[in-house]
C-alpha atoms as a PDB file:
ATOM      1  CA  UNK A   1     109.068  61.335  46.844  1.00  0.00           C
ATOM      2  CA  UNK A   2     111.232  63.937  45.203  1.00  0.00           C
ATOM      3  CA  UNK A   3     110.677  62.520  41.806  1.00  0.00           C
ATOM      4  CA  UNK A   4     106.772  62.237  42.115  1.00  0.00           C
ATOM      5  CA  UNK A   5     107.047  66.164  43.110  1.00  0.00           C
ATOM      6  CA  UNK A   6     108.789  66.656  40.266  1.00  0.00           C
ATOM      7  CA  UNK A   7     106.478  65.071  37.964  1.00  0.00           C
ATOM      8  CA  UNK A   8     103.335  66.948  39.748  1.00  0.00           C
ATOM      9  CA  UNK A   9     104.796  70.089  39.247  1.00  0.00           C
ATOM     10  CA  UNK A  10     105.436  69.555  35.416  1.00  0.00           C
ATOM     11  CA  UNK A  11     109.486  69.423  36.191  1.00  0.00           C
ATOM     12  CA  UNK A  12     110.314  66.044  35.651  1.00  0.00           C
ATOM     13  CA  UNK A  13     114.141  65.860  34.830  1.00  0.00           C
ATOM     14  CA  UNK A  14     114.184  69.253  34.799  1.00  0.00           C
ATOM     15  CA  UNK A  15     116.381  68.995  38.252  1.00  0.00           C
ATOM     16  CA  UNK A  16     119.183  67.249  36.839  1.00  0.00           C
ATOM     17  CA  UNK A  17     119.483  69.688  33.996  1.00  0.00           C
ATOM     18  CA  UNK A  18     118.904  73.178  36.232  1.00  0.00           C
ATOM     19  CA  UNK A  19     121.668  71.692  38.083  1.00  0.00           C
ATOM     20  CA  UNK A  20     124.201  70.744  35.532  1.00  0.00           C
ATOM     21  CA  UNK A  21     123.520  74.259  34.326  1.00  0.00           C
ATOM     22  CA  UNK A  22     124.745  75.714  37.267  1.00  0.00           C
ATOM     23  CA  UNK A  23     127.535  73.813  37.673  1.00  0.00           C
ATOM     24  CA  UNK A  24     128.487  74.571  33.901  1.00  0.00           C
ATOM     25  CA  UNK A  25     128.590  78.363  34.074  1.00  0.00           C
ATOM     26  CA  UNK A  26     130.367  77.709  37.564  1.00  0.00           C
ATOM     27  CA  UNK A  27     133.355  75.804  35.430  1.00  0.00           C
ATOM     28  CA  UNK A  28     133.292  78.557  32.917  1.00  0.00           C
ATOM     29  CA  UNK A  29     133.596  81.333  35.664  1.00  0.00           C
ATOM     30  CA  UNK A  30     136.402  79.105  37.265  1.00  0.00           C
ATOM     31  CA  UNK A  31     138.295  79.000  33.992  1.00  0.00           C
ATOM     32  CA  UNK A  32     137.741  83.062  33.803  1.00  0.00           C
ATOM     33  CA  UNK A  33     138.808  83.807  36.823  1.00  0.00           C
ATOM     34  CA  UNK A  34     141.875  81.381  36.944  1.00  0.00           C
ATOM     35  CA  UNK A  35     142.877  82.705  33.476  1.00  0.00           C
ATOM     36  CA  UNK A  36     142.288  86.213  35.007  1.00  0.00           C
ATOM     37  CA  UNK A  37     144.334  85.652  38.255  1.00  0.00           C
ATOM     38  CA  UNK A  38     147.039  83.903  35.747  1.00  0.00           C
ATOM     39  CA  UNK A  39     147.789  86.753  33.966  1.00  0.00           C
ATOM     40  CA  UNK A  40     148.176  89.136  37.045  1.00  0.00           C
ATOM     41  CA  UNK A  41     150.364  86.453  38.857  1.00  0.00           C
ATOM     42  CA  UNK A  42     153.731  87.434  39.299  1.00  0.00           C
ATOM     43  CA  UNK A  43     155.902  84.631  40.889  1.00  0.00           C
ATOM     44  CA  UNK A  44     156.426  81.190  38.889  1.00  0.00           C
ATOM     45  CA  UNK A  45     155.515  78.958  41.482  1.00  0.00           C
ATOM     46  CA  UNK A  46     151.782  81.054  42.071  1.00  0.00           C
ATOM     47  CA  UNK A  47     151.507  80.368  37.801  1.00  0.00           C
ATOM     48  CA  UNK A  48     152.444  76.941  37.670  1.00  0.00           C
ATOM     49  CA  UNK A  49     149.510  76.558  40.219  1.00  0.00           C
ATOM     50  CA  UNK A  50     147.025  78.629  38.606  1.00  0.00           C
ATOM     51  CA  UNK A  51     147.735  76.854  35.391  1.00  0.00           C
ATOM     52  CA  UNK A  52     147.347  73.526  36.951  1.00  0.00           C
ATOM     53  CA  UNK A  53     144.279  74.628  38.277  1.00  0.00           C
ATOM     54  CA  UNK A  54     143.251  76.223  35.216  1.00  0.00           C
ATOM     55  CA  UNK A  55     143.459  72.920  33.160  1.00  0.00           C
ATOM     56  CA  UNK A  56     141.653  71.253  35.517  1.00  0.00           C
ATOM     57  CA  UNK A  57     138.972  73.669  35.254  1.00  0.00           C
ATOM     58  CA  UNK A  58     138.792  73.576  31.876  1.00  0.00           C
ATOM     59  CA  UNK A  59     138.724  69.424  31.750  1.00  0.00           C
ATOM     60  CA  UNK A  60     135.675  69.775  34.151  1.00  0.00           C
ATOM     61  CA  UNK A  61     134.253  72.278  32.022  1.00  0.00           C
ATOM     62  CA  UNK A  62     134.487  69.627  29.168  1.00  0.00           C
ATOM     63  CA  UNK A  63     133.191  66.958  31.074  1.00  0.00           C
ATOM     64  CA  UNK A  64     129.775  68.810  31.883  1.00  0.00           C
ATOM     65  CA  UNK A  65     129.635  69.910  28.601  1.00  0.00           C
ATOM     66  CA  UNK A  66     130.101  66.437  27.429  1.00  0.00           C
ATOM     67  CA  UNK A  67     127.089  65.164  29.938  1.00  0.00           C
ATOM     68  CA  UNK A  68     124.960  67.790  29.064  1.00  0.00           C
ATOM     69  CA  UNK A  69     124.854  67.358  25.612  1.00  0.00           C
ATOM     70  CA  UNK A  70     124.379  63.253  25.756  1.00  0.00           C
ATOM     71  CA  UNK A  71     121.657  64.368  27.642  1.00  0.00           C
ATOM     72  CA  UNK A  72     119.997  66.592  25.065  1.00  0.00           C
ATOM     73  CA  UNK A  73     120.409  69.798  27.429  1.00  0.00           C
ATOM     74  CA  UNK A  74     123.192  71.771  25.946  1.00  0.00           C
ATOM     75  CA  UNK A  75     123.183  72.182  21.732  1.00  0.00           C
ATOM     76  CA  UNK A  76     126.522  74.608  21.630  1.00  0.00           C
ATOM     77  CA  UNK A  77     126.408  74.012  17.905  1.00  0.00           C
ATOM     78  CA  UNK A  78     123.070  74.184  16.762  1.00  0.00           C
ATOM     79  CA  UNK A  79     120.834  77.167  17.726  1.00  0.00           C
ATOM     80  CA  UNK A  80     117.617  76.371  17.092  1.00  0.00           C
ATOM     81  CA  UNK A  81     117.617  73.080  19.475  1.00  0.00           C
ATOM     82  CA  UNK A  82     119.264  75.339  22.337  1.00  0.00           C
ATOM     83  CA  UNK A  83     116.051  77.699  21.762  1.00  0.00           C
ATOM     84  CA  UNK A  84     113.782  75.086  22.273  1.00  0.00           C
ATOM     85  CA  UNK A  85     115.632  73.771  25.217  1.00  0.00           C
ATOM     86  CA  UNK A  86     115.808  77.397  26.899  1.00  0.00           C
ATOM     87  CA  UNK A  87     112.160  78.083  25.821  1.00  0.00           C
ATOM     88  CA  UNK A  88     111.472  74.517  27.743  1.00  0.00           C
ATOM     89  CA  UNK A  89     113.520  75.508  30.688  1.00  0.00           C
ATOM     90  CA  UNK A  90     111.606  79.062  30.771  1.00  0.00           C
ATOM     91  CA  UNK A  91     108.493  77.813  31.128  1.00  0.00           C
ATOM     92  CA  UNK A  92     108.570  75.242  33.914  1.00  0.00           C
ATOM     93  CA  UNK A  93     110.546  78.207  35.568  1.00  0.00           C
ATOM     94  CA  UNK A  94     107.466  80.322  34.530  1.00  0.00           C
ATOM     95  CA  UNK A  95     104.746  77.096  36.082  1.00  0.00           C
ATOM     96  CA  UNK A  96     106.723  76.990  39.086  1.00  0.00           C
ATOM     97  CA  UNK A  97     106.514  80.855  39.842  1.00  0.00           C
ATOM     98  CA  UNK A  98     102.619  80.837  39.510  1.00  0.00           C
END
């Protein structure tokens, strides 16, 4: 049902990609704030945690990345495809609002 909802409302697989999105800049706030907290840690054991943490956050990070781009949602290294993707993404946020 969801997926013929989708389609009606000119989304298709937009859902997948809104979502990976999210949890993208999600990792990259994690690995902010953990880097963040690291530096204004004070006791060894609290750093060793936060750097565990930390690397873990960055491996997820790299793993959405990874999935977005085999997916043709994320072009970190070439601009003009990321336009068109964004511009894409704009404008089925732009259907949906009207």
């Amino acid at each position: 049902m969801t997926n013929m909802i989708q389609k009606i409302a000119g989304m298709g697989g937009m859902t997948d990609q809104v979502i990976a999105t999210d949890f993208l800049i999600s990792a990259k706030s994690a690995v902010r704030n953990l880097s963040f907290a690291l530096t204004e840690s004070v006791t060894p054991d609290v750093r060793d945690v936060l750097r565990q943490q930390l690397s873990y956050a960055i491996e997820a990070h790299e793993k959405i990345s990874q999935y977005m781009m085999d997916k043709g949602y994320y072009h970190p290294s070439n601009l003009d495809e990321q336009l068109e993707v964004e511009l894409k993404a704009s404008k089925a946020a732009l259907k949906l609002a009207k």
